[in-house]
N, C-alpha and C. Protein backbone atom coordinates (compact mmCIF):
# COMPACT_ATOMS: atom_id res chain seq x y z
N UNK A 1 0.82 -1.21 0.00
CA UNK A 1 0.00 0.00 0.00
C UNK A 1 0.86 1.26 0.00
N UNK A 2 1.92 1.55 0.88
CA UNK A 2 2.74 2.85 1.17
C UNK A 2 3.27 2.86 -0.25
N UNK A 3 3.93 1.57 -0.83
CA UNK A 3 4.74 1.90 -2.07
C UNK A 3 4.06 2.68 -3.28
N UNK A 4 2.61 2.28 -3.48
CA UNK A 4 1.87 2.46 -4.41
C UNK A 4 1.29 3.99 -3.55
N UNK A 5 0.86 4.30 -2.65
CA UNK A 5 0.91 5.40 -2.33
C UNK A 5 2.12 6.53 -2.81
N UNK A 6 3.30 6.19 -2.87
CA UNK A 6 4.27 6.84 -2.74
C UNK A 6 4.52 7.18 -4.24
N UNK A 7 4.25 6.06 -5.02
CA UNK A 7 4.64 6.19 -6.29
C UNK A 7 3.49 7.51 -7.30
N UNK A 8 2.32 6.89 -6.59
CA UNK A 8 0.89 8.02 -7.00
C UNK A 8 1.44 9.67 -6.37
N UNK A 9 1.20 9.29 -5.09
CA UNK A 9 2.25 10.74 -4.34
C UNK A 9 3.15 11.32 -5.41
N UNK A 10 4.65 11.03 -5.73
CA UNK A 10 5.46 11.26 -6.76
C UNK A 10 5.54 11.80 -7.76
N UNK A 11 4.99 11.12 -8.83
CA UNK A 11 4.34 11.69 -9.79
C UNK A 11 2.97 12.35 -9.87
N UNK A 12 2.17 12.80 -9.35
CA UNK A 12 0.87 13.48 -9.24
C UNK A 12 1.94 14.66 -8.65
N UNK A 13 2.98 14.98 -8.13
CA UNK A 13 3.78 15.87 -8.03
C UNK A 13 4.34 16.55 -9.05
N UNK A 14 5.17 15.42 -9.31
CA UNK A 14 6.22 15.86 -10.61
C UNK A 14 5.64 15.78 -11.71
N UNK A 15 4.60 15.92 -11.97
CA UNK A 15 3.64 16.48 -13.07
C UNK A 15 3.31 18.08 -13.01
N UNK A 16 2.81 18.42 -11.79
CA UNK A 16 2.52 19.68 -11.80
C UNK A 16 3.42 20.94 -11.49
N UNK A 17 4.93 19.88 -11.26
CA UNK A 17 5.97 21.32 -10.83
C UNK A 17 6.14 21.95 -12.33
N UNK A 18 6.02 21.34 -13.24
CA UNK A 18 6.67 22.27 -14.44
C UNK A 18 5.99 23.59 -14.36
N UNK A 19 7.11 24.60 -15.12
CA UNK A 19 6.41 25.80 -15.17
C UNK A 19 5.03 25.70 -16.44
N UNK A 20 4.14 26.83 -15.88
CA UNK A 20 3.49 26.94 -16.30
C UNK A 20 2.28 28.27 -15.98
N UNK A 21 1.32 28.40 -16.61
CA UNK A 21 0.65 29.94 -16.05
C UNK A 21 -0.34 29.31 -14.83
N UNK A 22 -0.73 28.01 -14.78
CA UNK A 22 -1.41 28.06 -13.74
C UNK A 22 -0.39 28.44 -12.40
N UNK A 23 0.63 27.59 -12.16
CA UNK A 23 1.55 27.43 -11.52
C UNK A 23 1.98 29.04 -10.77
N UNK A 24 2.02 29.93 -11.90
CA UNK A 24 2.22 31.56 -11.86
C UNK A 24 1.79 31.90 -11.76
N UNK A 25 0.39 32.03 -11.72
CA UNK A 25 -1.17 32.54 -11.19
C UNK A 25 -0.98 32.53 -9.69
N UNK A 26 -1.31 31.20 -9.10
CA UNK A 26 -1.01 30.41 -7.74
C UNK A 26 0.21 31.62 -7.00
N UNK A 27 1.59 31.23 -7.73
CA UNK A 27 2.31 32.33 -7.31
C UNK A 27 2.34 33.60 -6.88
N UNK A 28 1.60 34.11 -7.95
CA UNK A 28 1.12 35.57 -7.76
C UNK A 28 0.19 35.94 -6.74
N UNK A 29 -1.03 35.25 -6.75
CA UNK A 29 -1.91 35.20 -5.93
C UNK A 29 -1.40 35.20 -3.97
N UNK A 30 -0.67 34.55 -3.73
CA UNK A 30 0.13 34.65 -2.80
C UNK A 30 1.05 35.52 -2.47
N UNK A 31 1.87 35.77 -3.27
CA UNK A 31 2.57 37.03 -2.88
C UNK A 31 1.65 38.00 -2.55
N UNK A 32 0.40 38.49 -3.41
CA UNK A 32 -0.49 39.26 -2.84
C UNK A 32 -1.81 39.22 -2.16
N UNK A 33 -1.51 38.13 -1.37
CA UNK A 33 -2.68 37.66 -0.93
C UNK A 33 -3.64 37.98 -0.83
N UNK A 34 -3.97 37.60 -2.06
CA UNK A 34 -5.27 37.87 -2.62
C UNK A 34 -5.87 36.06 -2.51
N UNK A 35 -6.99 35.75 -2.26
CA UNK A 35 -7.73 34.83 -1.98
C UNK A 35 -6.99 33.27 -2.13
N UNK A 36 -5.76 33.15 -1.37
CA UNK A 36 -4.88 32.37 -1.54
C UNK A 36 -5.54 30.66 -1.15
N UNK A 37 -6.07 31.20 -0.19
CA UNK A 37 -6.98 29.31 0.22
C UNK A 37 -8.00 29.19 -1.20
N UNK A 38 -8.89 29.76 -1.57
CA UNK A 38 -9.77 29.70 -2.33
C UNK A 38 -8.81 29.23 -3.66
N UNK A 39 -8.31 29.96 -4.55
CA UNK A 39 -7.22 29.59 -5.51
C UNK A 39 -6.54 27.87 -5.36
N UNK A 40 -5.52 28.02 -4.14
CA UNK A 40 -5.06 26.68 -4.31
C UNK A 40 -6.33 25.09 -4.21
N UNK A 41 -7.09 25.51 -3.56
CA UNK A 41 -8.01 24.68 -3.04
C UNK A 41 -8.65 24.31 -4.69
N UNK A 42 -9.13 25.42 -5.44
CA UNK A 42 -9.94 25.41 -6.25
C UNK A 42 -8.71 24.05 -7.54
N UNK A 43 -7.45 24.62 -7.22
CA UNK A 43 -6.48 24.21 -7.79
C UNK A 43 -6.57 22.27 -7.89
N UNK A 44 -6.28 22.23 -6.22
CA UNK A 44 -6.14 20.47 -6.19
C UNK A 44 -7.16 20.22 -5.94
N UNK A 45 -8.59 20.28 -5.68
CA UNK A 45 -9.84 19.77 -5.85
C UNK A 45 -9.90 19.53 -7.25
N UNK A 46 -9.89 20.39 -8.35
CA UNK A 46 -9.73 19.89 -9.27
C UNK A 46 -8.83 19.04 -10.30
N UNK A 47 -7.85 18.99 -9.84
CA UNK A 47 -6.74 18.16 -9.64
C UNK A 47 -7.57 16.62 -9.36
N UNK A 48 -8.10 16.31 -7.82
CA UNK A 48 -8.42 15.83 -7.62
C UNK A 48 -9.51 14.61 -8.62
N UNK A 49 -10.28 15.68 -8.76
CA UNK A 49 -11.21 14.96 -9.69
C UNK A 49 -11.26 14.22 -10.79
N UNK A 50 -10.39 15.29 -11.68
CA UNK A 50 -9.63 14.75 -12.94
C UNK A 50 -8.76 13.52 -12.15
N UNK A 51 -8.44 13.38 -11.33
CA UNK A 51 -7.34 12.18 -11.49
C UNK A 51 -8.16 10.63 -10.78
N UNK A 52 -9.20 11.10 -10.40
CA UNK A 52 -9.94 10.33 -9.89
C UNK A 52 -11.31 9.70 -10.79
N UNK A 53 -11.40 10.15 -12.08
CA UNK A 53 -12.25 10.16 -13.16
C UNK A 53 -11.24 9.20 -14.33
N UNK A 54 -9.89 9.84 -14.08
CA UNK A 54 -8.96 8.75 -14.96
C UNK A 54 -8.56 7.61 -14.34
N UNK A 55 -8.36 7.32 -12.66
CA UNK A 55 -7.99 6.24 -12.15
C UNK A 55 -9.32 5.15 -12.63
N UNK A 56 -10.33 5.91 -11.94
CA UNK A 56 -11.99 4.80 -12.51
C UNK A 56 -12.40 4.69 -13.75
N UNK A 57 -12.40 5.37 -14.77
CA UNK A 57 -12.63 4.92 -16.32
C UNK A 57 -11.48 4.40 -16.85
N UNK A 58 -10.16 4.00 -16.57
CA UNK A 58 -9.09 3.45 -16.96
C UNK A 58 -9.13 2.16 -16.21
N UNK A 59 -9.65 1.52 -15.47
CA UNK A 59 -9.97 0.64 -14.52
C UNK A 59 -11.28 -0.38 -15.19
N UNK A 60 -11.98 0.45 -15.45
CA UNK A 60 -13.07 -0.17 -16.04
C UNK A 60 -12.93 -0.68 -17.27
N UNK A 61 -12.17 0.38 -18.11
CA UNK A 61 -11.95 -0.07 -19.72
C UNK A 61 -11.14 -1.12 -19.63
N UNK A 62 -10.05 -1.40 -19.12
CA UNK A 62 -8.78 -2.21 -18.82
C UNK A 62 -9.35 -3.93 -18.78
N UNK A 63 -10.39 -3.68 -18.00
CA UNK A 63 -10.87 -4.72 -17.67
C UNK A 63 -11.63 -5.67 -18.49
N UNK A 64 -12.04 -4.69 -19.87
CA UNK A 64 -12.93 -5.11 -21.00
C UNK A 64 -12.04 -5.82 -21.82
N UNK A 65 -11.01 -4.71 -22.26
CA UNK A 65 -9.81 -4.47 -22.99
C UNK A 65 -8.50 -4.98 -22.60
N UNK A 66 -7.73 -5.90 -22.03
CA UNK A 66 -6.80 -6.15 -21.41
C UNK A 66 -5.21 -5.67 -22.25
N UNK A 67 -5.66 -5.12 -23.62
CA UNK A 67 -4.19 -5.23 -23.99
C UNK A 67 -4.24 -3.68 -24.12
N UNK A 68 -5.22 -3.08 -23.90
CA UNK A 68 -5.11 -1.15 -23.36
C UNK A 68 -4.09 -0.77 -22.20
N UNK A 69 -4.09 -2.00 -21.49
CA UNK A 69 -2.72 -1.76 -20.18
C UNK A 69 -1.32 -1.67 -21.16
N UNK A 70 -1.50 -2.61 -21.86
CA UNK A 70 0.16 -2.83 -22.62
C UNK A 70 0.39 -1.36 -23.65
N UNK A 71 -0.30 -1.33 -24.17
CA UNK A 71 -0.38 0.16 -24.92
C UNK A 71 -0.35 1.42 -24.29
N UNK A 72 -0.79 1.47 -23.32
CA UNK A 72 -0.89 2.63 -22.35
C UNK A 72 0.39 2.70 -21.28
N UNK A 73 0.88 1.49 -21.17
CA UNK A 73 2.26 1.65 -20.67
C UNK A 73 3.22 1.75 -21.31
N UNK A 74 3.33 1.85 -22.38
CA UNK A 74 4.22 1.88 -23.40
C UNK A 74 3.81 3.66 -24.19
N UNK A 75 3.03 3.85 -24.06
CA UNK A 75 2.33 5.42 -24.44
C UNK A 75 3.05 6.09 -22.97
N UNK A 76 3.05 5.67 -21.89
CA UNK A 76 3.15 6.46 -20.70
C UNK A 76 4.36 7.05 -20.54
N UNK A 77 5.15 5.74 -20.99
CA UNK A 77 6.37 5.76 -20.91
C UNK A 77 7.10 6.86 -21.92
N UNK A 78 6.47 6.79 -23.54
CA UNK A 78 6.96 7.68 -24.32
C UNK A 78 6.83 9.33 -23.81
N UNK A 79 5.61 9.33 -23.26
CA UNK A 79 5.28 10.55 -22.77
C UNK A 79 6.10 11.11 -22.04
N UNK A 80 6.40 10.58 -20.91
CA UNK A 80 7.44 10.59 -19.51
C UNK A 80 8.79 10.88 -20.03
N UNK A 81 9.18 10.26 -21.46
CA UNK A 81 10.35 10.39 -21.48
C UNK A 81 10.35 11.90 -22.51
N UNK A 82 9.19 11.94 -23.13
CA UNK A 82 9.52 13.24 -23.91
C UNK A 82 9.41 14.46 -22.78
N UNK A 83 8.54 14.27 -21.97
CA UNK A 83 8.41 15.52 -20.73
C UNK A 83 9.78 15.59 -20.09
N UNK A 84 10.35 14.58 -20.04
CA UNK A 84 11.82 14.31 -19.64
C UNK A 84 12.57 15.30 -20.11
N UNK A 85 12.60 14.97 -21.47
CA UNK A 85 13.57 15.66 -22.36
C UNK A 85 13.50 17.47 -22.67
N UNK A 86 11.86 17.57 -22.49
CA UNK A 86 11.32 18.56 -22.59
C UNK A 86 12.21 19.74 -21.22
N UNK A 87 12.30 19.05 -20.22
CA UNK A 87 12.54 19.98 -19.40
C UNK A 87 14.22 19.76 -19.63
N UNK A 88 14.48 19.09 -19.64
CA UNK A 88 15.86 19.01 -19.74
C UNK A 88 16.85 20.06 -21.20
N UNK A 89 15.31 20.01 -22.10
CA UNK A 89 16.04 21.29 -23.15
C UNK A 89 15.26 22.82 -22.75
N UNK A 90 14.06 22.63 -21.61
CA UNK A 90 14.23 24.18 -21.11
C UNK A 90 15.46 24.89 -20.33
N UNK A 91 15.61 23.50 -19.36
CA UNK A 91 17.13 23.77 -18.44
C UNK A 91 18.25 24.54 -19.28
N UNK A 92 18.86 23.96 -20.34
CA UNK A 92 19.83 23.94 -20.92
C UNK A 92 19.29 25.53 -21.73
N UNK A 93 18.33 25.67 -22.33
CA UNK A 93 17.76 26.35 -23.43
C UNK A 93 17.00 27.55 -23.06
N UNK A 94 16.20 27.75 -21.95
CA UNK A 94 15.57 28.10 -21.78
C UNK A 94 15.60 29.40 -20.81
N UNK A 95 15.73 30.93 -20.18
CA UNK A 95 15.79 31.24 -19.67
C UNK A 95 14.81 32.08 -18.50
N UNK A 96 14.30 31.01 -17.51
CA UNK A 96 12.88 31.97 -16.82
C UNK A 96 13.10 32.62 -16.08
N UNK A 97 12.10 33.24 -15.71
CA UNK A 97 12.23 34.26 -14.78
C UNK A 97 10.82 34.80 -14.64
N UNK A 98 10.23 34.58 -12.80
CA UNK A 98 9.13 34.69 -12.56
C UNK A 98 8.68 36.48 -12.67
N UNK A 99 7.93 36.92 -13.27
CA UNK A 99 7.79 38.08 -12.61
C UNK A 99 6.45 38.57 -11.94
N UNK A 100 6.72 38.63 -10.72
CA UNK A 100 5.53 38.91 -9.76
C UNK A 100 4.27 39.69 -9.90
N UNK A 101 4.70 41.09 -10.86
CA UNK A 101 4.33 41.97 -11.15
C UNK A 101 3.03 42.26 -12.12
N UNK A 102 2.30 42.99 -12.02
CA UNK A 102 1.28 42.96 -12.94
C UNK A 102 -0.31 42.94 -12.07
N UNK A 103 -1.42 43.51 -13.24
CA UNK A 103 -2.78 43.40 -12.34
C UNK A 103 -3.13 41.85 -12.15
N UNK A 104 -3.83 41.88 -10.97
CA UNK A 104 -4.21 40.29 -10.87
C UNK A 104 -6.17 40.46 -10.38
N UNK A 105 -6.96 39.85 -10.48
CA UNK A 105 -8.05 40.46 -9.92
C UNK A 105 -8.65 40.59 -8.27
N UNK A 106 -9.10 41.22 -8.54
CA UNK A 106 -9.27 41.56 -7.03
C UNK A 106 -10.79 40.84 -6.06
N UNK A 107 -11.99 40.28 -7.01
CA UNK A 107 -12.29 39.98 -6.15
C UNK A 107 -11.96 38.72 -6.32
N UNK A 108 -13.28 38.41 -5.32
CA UNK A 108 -13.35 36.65 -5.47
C UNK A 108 -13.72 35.78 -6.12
N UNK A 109 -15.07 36.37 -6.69
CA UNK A 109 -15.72 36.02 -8.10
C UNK A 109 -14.80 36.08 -9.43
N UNK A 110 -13.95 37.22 -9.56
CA UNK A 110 -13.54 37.28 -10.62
C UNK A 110 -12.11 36.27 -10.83
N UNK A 111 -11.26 36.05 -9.26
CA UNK A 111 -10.22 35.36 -8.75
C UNK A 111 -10.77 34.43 -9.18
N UNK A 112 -11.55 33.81 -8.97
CA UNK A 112 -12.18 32.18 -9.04
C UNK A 112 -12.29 31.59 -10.37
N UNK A 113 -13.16 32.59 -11.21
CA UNK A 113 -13.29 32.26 -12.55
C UNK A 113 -11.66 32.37 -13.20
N UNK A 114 -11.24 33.17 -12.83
CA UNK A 114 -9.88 32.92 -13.51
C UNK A 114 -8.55 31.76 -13.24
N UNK A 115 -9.12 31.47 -12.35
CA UNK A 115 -8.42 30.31 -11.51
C UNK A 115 -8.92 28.85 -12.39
N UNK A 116 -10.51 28.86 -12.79
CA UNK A 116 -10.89 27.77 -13.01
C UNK A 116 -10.18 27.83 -14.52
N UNK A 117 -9.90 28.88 -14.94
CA UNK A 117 -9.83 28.93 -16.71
C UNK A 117 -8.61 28.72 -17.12
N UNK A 118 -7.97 28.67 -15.89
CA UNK A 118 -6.09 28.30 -16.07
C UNK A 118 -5.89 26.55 -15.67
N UNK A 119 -7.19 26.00 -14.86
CA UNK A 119 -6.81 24.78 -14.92
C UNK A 119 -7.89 24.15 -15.36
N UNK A 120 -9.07 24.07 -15.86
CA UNK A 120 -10.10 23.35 -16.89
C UNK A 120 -9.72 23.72 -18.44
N UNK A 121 -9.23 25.10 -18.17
CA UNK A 121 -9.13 25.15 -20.13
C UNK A 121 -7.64 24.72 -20.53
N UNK A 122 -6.79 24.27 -19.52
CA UNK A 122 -5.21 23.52 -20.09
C UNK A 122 -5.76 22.69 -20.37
N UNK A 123 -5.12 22.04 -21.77
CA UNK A 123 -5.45 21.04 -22.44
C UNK A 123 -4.41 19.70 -21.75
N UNK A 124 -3.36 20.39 -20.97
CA UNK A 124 -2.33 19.72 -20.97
C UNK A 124 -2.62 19.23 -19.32
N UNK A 125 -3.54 19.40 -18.42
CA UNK A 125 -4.14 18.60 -16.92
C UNK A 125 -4.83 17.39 -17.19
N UNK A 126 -5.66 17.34 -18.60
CA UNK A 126 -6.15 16.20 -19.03
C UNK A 126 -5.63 15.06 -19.33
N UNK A 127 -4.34 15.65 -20.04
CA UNK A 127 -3.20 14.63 -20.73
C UNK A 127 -2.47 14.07 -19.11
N UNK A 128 -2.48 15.02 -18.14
CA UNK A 128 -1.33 14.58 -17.09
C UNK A 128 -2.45 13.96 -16.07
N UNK A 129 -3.28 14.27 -15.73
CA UNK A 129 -4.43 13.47 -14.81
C UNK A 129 -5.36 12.13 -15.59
N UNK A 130 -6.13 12.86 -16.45
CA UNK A 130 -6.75 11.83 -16.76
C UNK A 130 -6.05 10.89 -17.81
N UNK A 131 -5.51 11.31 -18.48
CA UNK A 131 -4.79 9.98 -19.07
C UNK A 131 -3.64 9.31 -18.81
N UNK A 132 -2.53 9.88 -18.81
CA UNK A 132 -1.18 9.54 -17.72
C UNK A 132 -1.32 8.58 -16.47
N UNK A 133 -1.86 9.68 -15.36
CA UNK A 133 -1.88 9.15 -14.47
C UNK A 133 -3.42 7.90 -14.37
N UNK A 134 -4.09 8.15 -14.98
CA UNK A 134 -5.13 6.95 -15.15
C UNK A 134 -4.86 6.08 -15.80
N UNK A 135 -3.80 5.87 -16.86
CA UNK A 135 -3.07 4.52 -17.47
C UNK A 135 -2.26 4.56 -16.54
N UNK A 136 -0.78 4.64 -15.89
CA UNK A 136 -0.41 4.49 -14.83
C UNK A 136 -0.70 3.47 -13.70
N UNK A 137 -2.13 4.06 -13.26
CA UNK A 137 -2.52 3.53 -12.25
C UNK A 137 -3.26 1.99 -12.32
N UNK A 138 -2.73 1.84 -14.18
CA UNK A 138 -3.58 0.35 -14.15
C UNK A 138 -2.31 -0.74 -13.54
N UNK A 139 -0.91 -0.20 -13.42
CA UNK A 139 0.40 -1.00 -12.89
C UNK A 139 -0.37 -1.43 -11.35
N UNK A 140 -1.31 -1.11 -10.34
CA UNK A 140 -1.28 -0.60 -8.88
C UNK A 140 -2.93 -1.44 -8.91
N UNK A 141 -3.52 -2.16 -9.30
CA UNK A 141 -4.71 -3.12 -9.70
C UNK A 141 -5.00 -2.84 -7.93
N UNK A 142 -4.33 -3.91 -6.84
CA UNK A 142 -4.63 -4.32 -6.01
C UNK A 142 -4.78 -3.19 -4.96
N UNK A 143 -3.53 -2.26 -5.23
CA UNK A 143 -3.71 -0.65 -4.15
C UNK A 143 -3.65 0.44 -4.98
N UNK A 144 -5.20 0.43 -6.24
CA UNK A 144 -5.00 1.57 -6.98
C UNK A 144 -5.44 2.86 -6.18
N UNK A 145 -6.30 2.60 -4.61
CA UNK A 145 -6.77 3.62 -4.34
C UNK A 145 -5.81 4.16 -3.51
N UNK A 146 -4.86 3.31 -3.40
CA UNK A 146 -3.41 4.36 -2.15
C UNK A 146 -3.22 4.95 -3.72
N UNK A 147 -2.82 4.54 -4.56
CA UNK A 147 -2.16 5.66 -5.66
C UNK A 147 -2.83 6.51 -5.87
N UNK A 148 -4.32 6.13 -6.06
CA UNK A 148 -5.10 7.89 -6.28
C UNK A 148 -4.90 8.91 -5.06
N UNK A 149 -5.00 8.22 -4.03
CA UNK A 149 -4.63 9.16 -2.84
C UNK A 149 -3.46 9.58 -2.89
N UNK A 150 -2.26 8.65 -2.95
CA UNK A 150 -0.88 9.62 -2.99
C UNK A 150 -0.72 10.65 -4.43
N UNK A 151 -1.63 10.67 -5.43
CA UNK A 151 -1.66 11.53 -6.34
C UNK A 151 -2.68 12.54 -6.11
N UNK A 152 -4.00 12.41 -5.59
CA UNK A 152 -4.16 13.45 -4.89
C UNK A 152 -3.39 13.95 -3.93
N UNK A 153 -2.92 13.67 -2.75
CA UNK A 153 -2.10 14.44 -1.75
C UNK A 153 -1.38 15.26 -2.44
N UNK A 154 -0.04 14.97 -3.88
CA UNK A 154 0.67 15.56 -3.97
C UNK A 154 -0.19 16.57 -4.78
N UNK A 155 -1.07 17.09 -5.46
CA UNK A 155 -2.06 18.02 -5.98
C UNK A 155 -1.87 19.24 -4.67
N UNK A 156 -2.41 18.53 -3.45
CA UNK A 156 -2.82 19.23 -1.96
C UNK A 156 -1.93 20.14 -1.49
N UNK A 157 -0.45 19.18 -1.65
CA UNK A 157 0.31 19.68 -0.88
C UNK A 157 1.74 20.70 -1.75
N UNK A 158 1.26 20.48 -3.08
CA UNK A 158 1.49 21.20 -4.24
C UNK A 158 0.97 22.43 -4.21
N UNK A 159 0.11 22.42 -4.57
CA UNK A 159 -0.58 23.73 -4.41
C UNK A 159 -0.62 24.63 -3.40
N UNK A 160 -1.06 24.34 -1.85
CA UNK A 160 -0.90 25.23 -0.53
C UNK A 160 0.37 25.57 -0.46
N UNK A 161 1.08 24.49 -0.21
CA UNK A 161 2.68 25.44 -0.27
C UNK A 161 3.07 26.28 -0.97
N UNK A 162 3.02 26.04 -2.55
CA UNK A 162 3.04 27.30 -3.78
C UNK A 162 2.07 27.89 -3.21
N UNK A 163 0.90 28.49 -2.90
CA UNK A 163 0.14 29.68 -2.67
C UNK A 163 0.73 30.53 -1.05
N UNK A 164 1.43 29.71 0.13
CA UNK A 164 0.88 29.98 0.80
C UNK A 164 2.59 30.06 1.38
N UNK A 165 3.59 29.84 0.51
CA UNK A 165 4.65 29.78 0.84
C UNK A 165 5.81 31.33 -0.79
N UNK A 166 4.68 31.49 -1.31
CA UNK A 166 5.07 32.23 -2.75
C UNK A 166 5.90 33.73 -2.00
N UNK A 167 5.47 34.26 -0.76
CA UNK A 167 6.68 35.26 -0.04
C UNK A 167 8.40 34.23 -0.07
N UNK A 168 7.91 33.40 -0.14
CA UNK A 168 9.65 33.00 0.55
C UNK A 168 10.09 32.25 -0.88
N UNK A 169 9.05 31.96 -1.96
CA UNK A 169 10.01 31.14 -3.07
C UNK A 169 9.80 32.49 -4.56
N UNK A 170 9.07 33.19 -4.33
CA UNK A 170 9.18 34.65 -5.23
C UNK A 170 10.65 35.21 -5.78
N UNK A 171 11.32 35.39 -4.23
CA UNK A 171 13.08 35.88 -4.68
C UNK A 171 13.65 35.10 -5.15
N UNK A 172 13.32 33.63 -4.52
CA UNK A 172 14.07 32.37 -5.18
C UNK A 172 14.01 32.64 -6.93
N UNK A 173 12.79 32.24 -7.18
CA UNK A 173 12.40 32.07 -8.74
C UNK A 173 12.42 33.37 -9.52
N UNK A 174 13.00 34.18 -9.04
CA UNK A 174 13.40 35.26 -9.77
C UNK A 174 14.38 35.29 -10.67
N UNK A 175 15.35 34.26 -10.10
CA UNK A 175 17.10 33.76 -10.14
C UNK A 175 16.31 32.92 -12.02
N UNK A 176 16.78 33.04 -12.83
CA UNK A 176 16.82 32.25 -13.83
C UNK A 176 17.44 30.48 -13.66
N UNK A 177 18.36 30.50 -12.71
CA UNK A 177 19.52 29.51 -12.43
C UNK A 177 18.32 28.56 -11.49
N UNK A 178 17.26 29.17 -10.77
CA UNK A 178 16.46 28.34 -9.85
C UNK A 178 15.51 27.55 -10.55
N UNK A 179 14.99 27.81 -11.97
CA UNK A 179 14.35 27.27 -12.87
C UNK A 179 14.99 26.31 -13.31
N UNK A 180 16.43 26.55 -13.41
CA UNK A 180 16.94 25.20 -13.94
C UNK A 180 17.28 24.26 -13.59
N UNK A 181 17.56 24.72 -12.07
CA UNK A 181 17.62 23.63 -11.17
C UNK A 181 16.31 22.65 -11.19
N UNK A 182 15.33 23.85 -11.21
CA UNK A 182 13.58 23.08 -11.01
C UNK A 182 13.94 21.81 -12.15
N UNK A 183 13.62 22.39 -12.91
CA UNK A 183 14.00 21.48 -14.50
C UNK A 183 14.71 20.74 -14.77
N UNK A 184 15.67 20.35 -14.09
CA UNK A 184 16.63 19.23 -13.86
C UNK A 184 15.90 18.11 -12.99
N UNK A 185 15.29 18.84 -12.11
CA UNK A 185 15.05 17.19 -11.05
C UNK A 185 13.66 16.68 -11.76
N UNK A 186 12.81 17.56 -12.24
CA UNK A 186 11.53 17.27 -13.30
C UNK A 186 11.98 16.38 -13.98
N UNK A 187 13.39 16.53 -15.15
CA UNK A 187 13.34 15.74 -15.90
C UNK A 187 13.49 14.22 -15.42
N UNK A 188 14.82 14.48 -14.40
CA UNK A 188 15.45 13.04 -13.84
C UNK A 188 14.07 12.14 -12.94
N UNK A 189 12.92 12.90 -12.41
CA UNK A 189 12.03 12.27 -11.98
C UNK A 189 11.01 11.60 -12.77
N UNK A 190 11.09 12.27 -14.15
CA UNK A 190 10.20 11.56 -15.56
C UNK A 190 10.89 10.55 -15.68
N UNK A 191 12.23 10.52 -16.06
CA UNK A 191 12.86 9.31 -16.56
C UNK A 191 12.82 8.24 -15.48
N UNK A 192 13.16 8.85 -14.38
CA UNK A 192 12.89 7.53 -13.00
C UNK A 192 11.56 6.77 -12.98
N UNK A 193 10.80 7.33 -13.54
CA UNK A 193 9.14 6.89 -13.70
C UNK A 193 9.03 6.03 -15.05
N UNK A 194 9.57 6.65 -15.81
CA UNK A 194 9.48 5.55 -17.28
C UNK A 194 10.15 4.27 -17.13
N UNK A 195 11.58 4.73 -16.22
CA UNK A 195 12.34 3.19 -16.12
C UNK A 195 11.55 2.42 -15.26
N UNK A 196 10.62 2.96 -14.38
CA UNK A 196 10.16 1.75 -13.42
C UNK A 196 9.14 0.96 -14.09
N UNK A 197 8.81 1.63 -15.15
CA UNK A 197 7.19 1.23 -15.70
C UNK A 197 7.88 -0.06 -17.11
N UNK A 198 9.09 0.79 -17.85
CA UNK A 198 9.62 -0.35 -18.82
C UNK A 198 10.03 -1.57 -17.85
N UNK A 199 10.47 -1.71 -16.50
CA UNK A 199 11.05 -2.61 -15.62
C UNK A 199 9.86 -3.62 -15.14
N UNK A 200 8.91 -2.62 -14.89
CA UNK A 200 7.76 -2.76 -14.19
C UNK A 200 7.03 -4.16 -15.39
């Protein structure tokens, strides 16, 4: 159970550190605390769902379909390794730099809707929750629900910290050099995930 927890945990992580505008939203929102529980919450609840909609319809189909596991681990894997590579040529290539600055909205209504439109309208939460991590989770049959849980948690504990910790990692990610660090352990944690799954 802990292992398959740990492994869901893991990656339901190292999926969502890459940069990205939701990610910088979250950020922002915190530094000016502006409706920082509401935002992250809105963040891994939905997180949540999506990954809990791909653990159970990937479960069900699998079961019809038995050779959708073999294809989907072999799809997972390609994926993992191109996200791999992906960050590994932002590292090298790429130069970020957060900037804090700028209007953000002010109420709550308007915070909210904009919150939902940075993580329902990425095309790319679908690809990493519901399909990824819902093929994934067909490796974990016997403790697929510790993996949905350790992939929700890391959604949870992803998000509050980025909202609620963005005073103390703001100066950090200012540094261009802190992105690449980010982007280095992203990649090496994709590839650690593909090798377990080709092993697997």
């Amino acid at each position: 159970m802990f292992p398959s927890y740990i492994a869901g945990f893991t990656l339901g992580l190292s999926l969502i550190l890459a940069i990205g505008a939701q990610n910088a939203f979250v950020l922002k929102q915190g530094l000016k605390k502006h409706h920082v529980f509401a935002v992250c919450f809105i963040c891994a609840l939905s997180d949540a769902v999506l990954i809990s909609f791909g653990v159970a319809g990937f479960g069900a189909i699998v079961s019809e379909f038995p050779l959708i596991e073999v294809i989907s681990r072999y799809a997972g894997v390609a994926f993992l390794l191109v996200y791999g590579l992906k960050s590994l040529y932002s590292a090298f290539k790429t130069s970020h730099q957060l900037d804090a600055e700028g209007e953000l909205p002010a109420s709550l209504i308007k915070t909210v809707l904009v919150c939902l439109a940075f993580t329902w309208l990425n095309p790319h939460v679908y690809l990493d929750t519901v399909v990824l991590l819902g093929s994934i989770s067909t490796q974990y049959e016997g403790t697929k629900e510790w993996f949905t849980l350790g992939a929700v948690s890391g959604s949870f504990v992803f998000f509050f910290s980025l909202g609620y910790g963005a005073r103390v990692l703001i100066p950090i990610f200012k540094k261009p050099v802190s992105w690449k660090v980010l982007e280095f352990v992203i990649a090496f944690i994709m590839f650690a995930i593909a090798a377990s799954l080709l092993l697997g």
